[in-house]
N, C-alpha and C. Protein backbone atom coordinates (compact mmCIF):
# COMPACT_ATOMS: atom_id res chain seq x y z
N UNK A 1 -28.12 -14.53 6.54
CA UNK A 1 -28.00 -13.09 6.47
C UNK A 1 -26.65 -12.63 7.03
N UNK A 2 -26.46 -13.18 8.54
CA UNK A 2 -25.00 -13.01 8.73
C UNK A 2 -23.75 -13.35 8.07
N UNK A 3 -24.04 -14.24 7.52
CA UNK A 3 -23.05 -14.76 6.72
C UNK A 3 -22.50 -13.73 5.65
N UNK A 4 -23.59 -13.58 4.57
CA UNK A 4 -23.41 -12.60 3.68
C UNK A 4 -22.81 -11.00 4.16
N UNK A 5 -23.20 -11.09 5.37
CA UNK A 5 -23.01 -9.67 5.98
C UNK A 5 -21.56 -9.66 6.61
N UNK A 6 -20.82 -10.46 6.59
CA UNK A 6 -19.25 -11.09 7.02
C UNK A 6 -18.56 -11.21 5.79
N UNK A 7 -19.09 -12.20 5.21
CA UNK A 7 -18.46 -12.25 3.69
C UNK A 7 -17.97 -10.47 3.07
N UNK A 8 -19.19 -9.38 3.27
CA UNK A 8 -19.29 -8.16 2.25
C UNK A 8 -17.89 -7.26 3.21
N UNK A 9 -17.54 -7.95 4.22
CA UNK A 9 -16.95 -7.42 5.20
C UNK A 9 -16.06 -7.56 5.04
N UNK A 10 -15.47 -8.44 4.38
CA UNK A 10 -13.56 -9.36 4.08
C UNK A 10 -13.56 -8.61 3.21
N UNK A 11 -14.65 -8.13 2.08
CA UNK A 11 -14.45 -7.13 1.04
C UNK A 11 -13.96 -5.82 1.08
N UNK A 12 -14.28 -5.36 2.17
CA UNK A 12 -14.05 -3.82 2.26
C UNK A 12 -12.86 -3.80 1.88
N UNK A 13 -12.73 -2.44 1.23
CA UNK A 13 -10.91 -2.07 1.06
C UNK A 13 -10.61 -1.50 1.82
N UNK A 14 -9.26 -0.98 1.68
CA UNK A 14 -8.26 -0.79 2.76
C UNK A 14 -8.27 0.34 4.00
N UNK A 15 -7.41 0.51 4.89
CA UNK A 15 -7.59 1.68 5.76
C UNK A 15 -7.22 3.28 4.62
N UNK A 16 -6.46 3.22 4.43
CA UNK A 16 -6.61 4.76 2.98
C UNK A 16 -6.97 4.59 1.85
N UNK A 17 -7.35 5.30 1.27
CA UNK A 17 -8.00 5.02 0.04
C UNK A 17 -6.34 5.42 -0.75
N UNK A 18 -6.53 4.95 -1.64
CA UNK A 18 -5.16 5.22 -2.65
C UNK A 18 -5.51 5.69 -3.99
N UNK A 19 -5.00 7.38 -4.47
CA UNK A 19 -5.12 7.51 -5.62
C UNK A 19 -4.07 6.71 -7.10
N UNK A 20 -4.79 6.31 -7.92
CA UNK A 20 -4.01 5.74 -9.40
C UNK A 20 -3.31 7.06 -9.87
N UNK A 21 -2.04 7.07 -9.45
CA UNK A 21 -1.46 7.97 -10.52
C UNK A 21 -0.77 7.74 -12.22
N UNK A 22 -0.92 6.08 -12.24
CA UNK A 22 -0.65 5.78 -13.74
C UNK A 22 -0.55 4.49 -13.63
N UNK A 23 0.01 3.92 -14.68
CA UNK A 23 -0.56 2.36 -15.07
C UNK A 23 0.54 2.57 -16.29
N UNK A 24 1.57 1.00 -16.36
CA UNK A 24 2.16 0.64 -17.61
C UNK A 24 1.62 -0.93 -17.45
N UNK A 25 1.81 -1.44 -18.83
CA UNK A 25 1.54 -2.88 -19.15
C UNK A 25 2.39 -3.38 -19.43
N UNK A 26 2.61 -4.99 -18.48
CA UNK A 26 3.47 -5.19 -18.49
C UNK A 26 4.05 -6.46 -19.47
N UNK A 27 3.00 -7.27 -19.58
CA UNK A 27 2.85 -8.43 -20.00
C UNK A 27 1.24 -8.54 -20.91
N UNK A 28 1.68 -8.64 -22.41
CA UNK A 28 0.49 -8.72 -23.17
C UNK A 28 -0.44 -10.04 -23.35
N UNK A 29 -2.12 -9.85 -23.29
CA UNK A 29 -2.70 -11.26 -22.85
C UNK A 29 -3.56 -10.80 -24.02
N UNK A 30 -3.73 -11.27 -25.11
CA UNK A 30 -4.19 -11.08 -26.29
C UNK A 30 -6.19 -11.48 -26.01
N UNK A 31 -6.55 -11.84 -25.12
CA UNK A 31 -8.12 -11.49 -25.52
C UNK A 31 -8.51 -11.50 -24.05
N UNK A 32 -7.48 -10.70 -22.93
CA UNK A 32 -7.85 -10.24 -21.97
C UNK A 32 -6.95 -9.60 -21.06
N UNK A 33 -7.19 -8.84 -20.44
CA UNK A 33 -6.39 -7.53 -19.93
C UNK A 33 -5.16 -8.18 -19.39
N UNK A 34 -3.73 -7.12 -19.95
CA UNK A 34 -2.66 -7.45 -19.89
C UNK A 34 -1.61 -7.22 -18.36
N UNK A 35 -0.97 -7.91 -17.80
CA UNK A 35 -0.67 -7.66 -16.78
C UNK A 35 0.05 -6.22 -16.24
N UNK A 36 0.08 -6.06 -15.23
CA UNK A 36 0.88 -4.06 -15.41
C UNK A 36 1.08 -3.94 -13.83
N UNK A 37 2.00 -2.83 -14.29
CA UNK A 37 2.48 -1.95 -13.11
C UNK A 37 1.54 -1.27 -12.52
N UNK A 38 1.03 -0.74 -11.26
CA UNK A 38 0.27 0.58 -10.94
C UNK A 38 1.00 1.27 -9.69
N UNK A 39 1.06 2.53 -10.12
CA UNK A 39 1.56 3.40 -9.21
C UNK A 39 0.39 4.36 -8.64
N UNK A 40 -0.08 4.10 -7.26
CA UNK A 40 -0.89 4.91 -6.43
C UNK A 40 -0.10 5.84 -5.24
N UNK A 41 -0.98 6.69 -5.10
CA UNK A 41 -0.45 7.77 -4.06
C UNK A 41 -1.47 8.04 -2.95
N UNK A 42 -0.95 7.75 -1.83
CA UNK A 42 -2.15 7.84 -0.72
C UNK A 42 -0.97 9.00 0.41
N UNK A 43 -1.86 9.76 1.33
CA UNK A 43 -1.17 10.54 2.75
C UNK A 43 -1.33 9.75 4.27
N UNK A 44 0.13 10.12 4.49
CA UNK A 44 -0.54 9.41 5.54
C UNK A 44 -1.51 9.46 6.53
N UNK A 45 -2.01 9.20 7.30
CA UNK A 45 -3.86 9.15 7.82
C UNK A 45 -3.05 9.84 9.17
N UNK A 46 -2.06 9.76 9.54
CA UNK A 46 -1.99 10.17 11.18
C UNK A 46 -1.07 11.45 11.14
N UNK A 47 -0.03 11.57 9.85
CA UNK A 47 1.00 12.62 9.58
C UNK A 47 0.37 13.20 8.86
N UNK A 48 -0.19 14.96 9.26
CA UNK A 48 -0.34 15.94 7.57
C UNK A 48 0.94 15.86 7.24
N UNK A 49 0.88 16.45 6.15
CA UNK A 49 2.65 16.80 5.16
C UNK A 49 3.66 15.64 4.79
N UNK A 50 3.06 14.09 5.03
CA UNK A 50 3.41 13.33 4.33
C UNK A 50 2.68 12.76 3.24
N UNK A 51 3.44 12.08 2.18
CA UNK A 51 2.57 11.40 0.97
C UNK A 51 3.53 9.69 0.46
N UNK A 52 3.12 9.28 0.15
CA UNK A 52 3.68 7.92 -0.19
C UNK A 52 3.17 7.75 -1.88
N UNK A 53 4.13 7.28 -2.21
CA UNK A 53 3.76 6.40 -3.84
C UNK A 53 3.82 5.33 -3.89
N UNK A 54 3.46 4.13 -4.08
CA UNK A 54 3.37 2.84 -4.35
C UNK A 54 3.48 2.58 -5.43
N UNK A 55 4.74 1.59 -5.78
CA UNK A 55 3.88 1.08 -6.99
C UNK A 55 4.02 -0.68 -7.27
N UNK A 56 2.97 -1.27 -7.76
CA UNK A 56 2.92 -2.62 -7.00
C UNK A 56 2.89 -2.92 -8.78
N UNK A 57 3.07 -4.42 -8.54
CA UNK A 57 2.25 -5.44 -9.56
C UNK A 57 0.95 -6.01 -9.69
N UNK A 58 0.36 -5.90 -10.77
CA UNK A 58 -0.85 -6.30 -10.65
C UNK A 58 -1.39 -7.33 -11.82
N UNK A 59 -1.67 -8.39 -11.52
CA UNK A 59 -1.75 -9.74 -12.37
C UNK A 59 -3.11 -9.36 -13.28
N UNK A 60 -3.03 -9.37 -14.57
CA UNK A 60 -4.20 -9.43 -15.78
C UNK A 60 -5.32 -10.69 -16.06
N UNK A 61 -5.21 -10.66 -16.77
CA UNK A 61 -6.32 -11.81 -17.21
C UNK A 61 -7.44 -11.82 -16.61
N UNK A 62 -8.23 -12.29 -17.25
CA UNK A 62 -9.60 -12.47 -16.68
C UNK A 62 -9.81 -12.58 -15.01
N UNK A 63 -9.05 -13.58 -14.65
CA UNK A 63 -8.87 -13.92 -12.75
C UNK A 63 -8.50 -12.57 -12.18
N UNK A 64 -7.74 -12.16 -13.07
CA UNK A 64 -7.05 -10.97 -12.65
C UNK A 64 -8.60 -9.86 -12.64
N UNK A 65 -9.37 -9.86 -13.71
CA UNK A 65 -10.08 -8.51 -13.72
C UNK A 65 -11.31 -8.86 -12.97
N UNK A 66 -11.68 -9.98 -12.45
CA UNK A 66 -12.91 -10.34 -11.57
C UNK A 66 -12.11 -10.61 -10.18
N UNK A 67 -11.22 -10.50 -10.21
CA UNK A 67 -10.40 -10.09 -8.30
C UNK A 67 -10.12 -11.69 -7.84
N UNK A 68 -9.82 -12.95 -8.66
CA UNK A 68 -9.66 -13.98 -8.49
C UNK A 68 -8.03 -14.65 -8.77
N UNK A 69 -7.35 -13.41 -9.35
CA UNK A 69 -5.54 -13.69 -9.16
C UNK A 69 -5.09 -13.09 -8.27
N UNK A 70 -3.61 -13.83 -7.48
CA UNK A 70 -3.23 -13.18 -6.55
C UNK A 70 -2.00 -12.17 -7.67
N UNK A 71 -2.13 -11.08 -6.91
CA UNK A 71 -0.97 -9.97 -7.75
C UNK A 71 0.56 -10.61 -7.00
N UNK A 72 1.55 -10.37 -7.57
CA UNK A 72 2.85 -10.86 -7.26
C UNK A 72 3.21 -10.12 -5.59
N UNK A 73 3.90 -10.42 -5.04
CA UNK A 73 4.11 -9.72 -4.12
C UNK A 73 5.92 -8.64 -4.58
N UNK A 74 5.55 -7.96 -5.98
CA UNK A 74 6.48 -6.99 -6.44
C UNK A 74 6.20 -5.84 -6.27
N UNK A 75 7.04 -4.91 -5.31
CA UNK A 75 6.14 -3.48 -5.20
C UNK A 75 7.71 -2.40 -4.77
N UNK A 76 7.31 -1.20 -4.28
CA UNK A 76 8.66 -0.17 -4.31
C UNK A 76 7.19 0.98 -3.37
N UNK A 77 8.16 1.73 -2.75
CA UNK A 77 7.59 2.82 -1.97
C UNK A 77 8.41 4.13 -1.69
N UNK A 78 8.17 5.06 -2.32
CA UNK A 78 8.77 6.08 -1.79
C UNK A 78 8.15 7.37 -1.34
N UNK A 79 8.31 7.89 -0.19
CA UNK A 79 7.09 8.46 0.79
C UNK A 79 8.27 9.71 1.10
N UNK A 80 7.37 11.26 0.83
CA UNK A 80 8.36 12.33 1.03
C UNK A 80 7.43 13.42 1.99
N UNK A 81 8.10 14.46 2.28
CA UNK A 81 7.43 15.44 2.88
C UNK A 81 7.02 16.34 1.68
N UNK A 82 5.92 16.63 2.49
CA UNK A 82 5.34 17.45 1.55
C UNK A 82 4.28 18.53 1.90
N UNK A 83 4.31 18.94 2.75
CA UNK A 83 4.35 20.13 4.20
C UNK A 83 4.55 20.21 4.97
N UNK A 84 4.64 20.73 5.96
CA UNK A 84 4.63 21.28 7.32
C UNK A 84 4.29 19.76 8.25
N UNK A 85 5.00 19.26 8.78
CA UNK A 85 4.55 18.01 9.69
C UNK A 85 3.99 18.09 10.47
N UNK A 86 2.77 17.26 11.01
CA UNK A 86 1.71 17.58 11.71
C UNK A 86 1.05 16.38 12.35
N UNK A 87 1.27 15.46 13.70
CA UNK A 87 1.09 14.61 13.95
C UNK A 87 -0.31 14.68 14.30
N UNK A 88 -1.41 13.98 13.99
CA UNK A 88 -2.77 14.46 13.87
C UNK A 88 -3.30 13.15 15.27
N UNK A 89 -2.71 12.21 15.44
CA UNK A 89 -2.60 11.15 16.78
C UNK A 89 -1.67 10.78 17.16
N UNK A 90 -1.79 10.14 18.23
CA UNK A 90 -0.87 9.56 19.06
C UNK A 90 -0.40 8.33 18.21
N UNK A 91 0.80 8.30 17.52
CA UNK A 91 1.46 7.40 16.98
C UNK A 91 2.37 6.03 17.61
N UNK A 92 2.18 5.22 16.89
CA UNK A 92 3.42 3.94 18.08
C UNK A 92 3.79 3.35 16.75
N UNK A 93 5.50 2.61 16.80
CA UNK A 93 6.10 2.14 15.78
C UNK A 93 5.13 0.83 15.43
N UNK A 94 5.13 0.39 13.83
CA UNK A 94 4.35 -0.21 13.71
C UNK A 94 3.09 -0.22 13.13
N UNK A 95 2.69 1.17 13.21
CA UNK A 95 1.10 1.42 12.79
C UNK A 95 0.93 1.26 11.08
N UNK A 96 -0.60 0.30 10.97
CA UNK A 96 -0.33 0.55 9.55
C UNK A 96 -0.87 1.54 9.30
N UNK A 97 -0.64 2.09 8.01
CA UNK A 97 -1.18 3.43 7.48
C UNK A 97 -1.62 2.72 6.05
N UNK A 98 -1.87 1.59 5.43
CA UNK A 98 -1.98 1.70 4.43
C UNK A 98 -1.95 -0.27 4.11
N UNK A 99 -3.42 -0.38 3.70
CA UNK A 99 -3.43 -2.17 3.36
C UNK A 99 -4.54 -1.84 2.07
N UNK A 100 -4.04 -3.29 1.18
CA UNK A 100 -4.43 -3.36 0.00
C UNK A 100 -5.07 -5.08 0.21
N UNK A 101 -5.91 -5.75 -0.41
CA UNK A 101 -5.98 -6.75 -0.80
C UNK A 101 -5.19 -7.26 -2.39
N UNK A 102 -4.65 -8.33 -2.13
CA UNK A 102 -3.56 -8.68 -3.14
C UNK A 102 -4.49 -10.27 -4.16
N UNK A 103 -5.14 -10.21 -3.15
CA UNK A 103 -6.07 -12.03 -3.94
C UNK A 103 -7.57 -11.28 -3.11
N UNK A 104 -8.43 -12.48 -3.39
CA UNK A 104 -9.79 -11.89 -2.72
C UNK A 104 -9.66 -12.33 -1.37
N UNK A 105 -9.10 -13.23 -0.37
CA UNK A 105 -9.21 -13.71 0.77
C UNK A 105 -8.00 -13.74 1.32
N UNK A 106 -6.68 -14.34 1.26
CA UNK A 106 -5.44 -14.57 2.00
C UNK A 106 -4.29 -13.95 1.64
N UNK A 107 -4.41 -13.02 0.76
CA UNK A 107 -2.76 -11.85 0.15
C UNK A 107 -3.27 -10.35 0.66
N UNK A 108 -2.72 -9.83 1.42
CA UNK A 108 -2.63 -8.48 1.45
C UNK A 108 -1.65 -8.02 1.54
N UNK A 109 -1.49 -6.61 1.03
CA UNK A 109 -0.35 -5.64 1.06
C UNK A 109 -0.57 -4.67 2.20
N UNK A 110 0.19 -4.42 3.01
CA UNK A 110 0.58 -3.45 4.03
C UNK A 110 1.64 -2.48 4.08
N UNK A 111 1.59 -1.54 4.59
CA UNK A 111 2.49 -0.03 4.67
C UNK A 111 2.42 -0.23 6.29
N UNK A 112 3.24 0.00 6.66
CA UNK A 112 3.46 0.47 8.08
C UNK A 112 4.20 1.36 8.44
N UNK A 113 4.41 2.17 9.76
CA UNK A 113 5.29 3.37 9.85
C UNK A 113 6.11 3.24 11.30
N UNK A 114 7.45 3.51 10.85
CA UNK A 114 8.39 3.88 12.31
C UNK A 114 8.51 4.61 12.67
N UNK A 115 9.29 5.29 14.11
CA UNK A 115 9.84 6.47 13.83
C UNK A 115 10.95 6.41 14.80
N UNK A 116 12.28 6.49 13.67
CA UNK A 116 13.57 6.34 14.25
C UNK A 116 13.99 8.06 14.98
N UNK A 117 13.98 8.09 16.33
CA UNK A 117 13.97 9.12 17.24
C UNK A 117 15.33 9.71 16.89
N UNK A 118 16.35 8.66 17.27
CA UNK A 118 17.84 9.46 17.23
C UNK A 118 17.63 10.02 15.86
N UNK A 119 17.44 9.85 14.33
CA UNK A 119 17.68 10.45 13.10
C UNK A 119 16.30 11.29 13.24
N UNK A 120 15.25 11.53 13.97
CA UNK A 120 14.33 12.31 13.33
C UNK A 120 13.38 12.12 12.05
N UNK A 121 13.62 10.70 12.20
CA UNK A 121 13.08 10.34 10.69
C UNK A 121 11.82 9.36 10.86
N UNK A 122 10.66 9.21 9.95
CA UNK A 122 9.82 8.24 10.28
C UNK A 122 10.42 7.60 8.88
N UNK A 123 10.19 6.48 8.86
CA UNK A 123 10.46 5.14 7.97
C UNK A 123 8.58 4.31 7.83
N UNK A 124 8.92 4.15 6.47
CA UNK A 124 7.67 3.68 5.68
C UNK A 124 8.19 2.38 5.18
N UNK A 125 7.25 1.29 5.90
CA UNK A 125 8.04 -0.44 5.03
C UNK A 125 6.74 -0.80 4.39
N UNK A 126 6.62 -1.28 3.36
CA UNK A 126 5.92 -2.35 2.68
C UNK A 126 5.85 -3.64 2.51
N UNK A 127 5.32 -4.30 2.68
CA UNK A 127 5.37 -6.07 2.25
C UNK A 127 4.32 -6.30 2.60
N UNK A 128 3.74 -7.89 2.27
CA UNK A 128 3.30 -8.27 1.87
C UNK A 128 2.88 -9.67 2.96
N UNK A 129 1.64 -9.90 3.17
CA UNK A 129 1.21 -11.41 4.34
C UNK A 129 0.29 -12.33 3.80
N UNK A 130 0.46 -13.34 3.68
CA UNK A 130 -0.96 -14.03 3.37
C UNK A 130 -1.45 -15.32 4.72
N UNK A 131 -2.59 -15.70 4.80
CA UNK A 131 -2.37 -16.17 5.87
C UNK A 131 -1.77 -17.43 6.50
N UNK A 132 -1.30 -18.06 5.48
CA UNK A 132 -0.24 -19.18 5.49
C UNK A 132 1.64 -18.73 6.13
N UNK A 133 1.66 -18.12 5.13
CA UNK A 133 3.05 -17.36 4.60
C UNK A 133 3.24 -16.43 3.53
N UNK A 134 3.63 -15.86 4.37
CA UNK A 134 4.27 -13.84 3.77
C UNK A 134 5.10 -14.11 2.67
N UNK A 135 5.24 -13.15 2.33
CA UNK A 135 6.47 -12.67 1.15
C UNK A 135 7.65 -12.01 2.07
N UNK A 136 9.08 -12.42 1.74
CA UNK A 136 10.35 -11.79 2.59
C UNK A 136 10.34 -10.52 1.61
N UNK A 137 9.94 -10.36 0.19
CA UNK A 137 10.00 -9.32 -0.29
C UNK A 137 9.59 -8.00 -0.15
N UNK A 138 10.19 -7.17 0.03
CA UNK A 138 9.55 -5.54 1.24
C UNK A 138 10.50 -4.52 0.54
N UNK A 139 10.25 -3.38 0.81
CA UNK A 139 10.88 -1.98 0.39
C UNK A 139 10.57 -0.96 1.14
N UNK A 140 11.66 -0.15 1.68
CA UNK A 140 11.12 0.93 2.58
C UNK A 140 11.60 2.53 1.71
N UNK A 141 11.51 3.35 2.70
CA UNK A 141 11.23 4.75 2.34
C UNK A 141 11.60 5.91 3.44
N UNK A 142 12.43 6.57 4.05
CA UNK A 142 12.70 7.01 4.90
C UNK A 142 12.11 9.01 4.72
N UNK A 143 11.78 9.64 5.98
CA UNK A 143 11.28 10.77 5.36
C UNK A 143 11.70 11.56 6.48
N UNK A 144 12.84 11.95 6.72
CA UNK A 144 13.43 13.00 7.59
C UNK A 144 12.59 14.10 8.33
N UNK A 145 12.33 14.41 9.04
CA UNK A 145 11.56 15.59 9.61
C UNK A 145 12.33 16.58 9.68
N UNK A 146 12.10 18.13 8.80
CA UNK A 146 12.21 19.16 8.72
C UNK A 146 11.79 20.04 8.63
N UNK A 147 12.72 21.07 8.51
CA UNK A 147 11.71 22.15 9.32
C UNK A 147 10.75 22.82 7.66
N UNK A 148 9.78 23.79 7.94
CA UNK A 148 9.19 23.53 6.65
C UNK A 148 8.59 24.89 6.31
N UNK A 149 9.31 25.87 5.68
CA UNK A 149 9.57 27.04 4.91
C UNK A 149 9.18 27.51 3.61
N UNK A 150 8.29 28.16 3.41
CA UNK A 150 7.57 28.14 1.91
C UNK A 150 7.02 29.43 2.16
C-alpha cells in the first residue's frame, strides 16, 4: 500500500500549474503523435505582477504520449511585469517557482528566481537536472522592477 502511495507521489506535477498557450509540430511521426514545441505561461507563486512563458520541447511518439520519453532538454523563458509588484513571501535567491517532469522518474525542468539588488531586477533561469547529470543547457529572463501606472 505504501509503496503505491510513494510511487502516486513521484507523479504529482509541479509546484505551479502552467497554462498551454499553443503548440507547433515539430517533427512528423506518421502513425503517432508528432514531436512539438509547447509554449506555457505560469505567475509567479511568490511575486503578484509577474508572468513567465516557457517554451520547451516535447518528444512525440507513442513513449512520448504514455509519459515514457524523455523531452530534450530545449527550452527559452521570457518572464515580464505585468502589474503592480507585490512580494506575497519572504523570498531568498534561488527559489524555485516552477518544475516540470521531463521523463517519468529522473528529467525535470526547473525555473528558479534571483534578485539582483544593485539593478532592481529579479532574474528567471531555467534548466534542466536529472539525477545522474543535468543539462548545461539553460536560458534566463530578467524583469526590472518598476514603478507601475495604469
Amino acid at each position: 500500500m505504501y509503496s503505491i502511495l510513494i510511487f502516486l507521489l513521484l507523479l504529482v506535477p509541479e509546484l505551479t500549474i502552467a497554462e498551454v498557450v499553443g503548440k507547433v509540430d515539430t517533427k512528423w511521426n506518421m502513425l503517432s503523435p508528432d514531436d512539438s514545441i509547447v509554449v506555457e505561461a505560469f505567475d509567479d507563486p511568490d511575486i503578484e505582477g509577474v508572468a513567465c512563458h516557457l517554451s520547451r520541447a516535447v518528444k512525440g511518439g507513442w513513449k512520448g504520449t504514455i509519459g515514457l520519453a524523455e523531452d530534450p532538454s530545449d527550452f527559452s523563458i521570457a518572464c515580464r511585469q505585468v502589474g503592480p509588484i507585490k512580494v506575497t513571501k519572504k523570498i531568498k535567491d534561488g527559489d524555485e517557482v516552477f518544475e516540470k517532469r521531463a521523463s517519468p522518474i529522473f528529467k525535470k525542468i526547473h525555473v528558479v528566481r534571483f534578485f539582483d539588488k544593485k539593478r532592481n531586477t529579479l532574474v528567471y533561469l531555467v534548466y534542466s537536472d536529472k539525477i545522474v547529470e543535468g543539462s548545461p543547457k539553460n536560458s534566463i529572463s530578467s524583469v526590472p522592477i518598476m514603478p507601475w501606472n495604469r
